[in-house]
Protein backbone atom coordinates (compact mmCIF):
# COMPACT_ATOMS: atom_id res chain seq x y z
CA UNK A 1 1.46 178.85 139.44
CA UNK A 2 -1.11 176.43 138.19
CA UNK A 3 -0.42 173.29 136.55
CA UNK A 4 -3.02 173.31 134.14
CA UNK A 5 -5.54 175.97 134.14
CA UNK A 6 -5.42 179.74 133.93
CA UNK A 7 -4.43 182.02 137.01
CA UNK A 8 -7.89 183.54 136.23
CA UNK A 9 -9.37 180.12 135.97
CA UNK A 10 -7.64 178.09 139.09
CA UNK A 11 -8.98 181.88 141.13
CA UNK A 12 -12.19 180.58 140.38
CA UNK A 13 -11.45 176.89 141.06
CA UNK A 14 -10.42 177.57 144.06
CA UNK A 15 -13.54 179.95 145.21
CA UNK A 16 -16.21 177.20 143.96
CA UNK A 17 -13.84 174.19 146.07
CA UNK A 18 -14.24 176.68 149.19
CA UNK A 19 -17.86 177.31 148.62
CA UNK A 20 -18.69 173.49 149.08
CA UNK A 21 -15.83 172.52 151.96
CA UNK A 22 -16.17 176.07 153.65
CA UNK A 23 -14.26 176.12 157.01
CA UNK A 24 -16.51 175.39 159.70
CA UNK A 25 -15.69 174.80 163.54
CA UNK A 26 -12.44 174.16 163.34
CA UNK A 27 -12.36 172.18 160.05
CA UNK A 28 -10.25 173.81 157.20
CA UNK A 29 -11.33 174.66 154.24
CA UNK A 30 -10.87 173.93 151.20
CA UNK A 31 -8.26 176.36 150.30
CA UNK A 32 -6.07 175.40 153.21
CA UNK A 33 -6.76 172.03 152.46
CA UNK A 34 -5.20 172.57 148.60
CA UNK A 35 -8.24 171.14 147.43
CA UNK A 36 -7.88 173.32 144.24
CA UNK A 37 -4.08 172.23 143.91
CA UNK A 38 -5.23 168.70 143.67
CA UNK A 39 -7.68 169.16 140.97
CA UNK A 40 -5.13 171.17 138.64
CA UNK A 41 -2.74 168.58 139.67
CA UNK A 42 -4.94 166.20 138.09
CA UNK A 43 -6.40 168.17 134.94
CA UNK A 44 -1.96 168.57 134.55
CA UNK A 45 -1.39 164.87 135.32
CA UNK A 46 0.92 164.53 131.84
CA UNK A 47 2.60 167.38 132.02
CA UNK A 48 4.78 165.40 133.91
CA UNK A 49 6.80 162.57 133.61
CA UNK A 50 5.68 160.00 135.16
CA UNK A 51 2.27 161.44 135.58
CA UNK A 52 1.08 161.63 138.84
CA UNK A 53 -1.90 159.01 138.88
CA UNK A 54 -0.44 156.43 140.58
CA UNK A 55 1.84 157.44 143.66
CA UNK A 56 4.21 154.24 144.40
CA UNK A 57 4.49 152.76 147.64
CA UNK A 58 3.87 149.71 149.60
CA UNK A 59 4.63 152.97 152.05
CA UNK A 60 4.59 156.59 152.16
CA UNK A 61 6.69 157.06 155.46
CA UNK A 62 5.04 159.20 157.80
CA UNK A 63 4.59 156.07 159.97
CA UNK A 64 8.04 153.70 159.17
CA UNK A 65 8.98 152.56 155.78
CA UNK A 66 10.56 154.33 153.00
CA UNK A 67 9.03 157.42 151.27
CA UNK A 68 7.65 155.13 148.62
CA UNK A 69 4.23 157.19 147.68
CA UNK A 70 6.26 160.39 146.75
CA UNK A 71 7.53 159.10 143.30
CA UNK A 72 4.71 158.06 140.70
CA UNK A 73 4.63 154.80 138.90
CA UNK A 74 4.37 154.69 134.86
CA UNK A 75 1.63 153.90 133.69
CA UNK A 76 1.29 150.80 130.97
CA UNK A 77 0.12 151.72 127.32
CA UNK A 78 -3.83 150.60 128.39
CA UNK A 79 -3.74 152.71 131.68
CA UNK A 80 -2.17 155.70 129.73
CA UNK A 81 -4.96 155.56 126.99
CA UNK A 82 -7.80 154.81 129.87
CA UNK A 83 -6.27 158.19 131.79
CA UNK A 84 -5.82 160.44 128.85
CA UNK A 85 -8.98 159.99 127.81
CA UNK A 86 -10.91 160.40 131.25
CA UNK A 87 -8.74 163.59 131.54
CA UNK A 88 -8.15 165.46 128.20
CA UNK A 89 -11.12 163.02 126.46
CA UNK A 90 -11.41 161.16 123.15
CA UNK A 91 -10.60 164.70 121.34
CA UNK A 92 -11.68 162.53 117.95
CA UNK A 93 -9.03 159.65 118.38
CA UNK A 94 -10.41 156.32 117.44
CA UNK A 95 -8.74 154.22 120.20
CA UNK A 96 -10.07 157.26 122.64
CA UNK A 97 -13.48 156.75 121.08
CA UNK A 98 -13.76 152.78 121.04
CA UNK A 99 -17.23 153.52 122.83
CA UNK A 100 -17.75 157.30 121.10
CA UNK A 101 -16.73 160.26 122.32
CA UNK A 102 -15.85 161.34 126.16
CA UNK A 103 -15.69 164.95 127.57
CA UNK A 104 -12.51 164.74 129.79
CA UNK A 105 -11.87 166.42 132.90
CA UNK A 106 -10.12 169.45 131.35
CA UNK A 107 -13.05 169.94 129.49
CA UNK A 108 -15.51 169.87 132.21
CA UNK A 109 -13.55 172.01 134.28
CA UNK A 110 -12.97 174.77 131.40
CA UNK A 111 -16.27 175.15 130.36
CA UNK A 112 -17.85 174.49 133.81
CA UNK A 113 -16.05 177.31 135.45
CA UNK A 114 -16.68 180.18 132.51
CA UNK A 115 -20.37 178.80 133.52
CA UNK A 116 -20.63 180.01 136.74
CA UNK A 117 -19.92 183.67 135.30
CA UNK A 118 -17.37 186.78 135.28
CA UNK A 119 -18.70 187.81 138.40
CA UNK A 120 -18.43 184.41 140.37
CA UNK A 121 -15.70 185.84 142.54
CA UNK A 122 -17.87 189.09 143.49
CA UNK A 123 -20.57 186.56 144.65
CA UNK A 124 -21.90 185.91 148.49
CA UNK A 125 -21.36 182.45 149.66
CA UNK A 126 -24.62 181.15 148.97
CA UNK A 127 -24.97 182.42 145.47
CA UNK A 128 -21.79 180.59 144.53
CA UNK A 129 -22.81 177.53 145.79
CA UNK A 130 -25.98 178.05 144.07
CA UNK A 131 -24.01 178.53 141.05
CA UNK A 132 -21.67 175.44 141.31
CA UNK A 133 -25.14 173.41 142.35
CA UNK A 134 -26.96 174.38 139.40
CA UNK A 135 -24.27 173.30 136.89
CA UNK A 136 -25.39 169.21 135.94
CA UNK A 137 -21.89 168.68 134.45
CA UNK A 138 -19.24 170.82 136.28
CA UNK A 139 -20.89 170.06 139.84
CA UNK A 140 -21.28 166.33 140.27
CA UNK A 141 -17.35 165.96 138.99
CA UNK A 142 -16.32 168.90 140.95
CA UNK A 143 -18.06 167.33 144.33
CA UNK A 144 -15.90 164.46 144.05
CA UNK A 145 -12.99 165.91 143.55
CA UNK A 146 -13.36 168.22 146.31
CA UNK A 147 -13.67 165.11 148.45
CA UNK A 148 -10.34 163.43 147.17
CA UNK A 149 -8.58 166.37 147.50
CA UNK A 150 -9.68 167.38 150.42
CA UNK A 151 -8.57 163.61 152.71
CA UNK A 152 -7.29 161.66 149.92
CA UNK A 153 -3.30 160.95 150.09
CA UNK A 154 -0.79 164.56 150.60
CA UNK A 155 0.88 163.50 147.48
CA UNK A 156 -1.51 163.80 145.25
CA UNK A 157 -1.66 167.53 145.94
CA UNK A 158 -4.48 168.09 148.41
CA UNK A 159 -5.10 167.35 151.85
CA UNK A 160 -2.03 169.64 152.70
CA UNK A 161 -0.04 168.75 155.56
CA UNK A 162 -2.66 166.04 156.46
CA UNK A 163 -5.50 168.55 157.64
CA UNK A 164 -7.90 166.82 156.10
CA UNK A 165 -7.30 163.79 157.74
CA UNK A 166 -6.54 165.75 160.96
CA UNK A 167 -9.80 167.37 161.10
CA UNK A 168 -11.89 163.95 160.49
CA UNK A 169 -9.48 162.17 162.89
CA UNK A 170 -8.38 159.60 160.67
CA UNK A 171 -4.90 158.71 161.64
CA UNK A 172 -4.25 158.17 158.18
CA UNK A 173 -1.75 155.39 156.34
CA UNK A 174 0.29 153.81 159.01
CA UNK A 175 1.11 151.00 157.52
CA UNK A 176 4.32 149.54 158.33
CA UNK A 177 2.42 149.97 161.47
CA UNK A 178 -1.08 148.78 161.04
CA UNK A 179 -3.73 148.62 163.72
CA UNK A 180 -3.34 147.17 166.95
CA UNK A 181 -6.75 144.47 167.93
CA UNK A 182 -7.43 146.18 170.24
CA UNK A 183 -8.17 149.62 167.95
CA UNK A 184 -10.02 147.21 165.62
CA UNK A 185 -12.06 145.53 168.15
CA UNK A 186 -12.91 148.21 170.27
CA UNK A 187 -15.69 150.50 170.46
């Protein structure tokens, strides 16, 4: 079940994330990646408590350490206001509009995918991604997000069982372990 968006809405979501990070040779895709699970995860971020923007630490335990990432940190007053308003926008409140009004991330996202049409899900391929391309607002957001959620950190939502990082061969964070100098230095 979604966090945030519609069934009929994260369906779509999750078609337009596949369209750009397709799987190719071996790579996963975007929907095994949980690419569109980390964007709902983020338009959702307050519907939990703490909200999951900041995942703790100094570790997250896949390589020593405690399990540190897997609980969220609060978030002061300032970073609460900052994220509220990237994500749900100023929605006319004057400390959310200190520098006029923002369209936040739900926004974006709603309107964006009703863009690409009732038949998106019907389309080829191509003709999604020439869709999702042709949208100025929805695509340049959705292109980044694709990319956090498809190697950013697992506990964010995405990058499901580390595939991401898997597929790239990017051994991930290892810290209590760190790099040996002689995987820094070499070639």
């Amino acid at each position: 079940m979604p966090e945030y968006l519609t069934e009929a809405q994260f369906a779509v979501l999750e078609a337009a994330c596949e369209a750009l990070i397709p799987p190719v040779d071996g790579h996963p895709g975007a929907k095994a990646l949980g690419v569109a699970d980390y964007i709902d995860g983020a338009l959702g971020a307050f519907s939990v408590d703490p909200p999951r923007i900041f995942a703790g630490g100094p570790f997250s335990g896949r390589f020593g350490g405690g399990a540190g990432f897997s609980t969220f940190t609060k978030l002061t007053k300032f970073q609460e206001l900052a994220w509220r308003t990237r994500i749900e926008g100023s929605a006319g409140i004057p400390e959310r509009e200190i520098n006029g009004p923002v369209v936040g991330w739900q926004q974006i996202y709603t309107e964006g995918l009703a863009r690409l049409g009732p038949d998106f899900l019907d389309c080829d391929p191509p003709e999604q991604l020439r869709r999702i391309q042709s949208d100025d607002v929805l695509f340049p957001v959705l292109w980044a997000h694709c990319g956090e959620g498809a190697y950013g950190a697992p506990e964010y939502g995405g990058n499901r069982e580390t595939l991401g990082w898997q597929a790239i061969q990017y051994p991930g964070d290892i810290q209590p372990r760190g790099f040996t100098d002689a995987e820094v230095s070499g070639p």
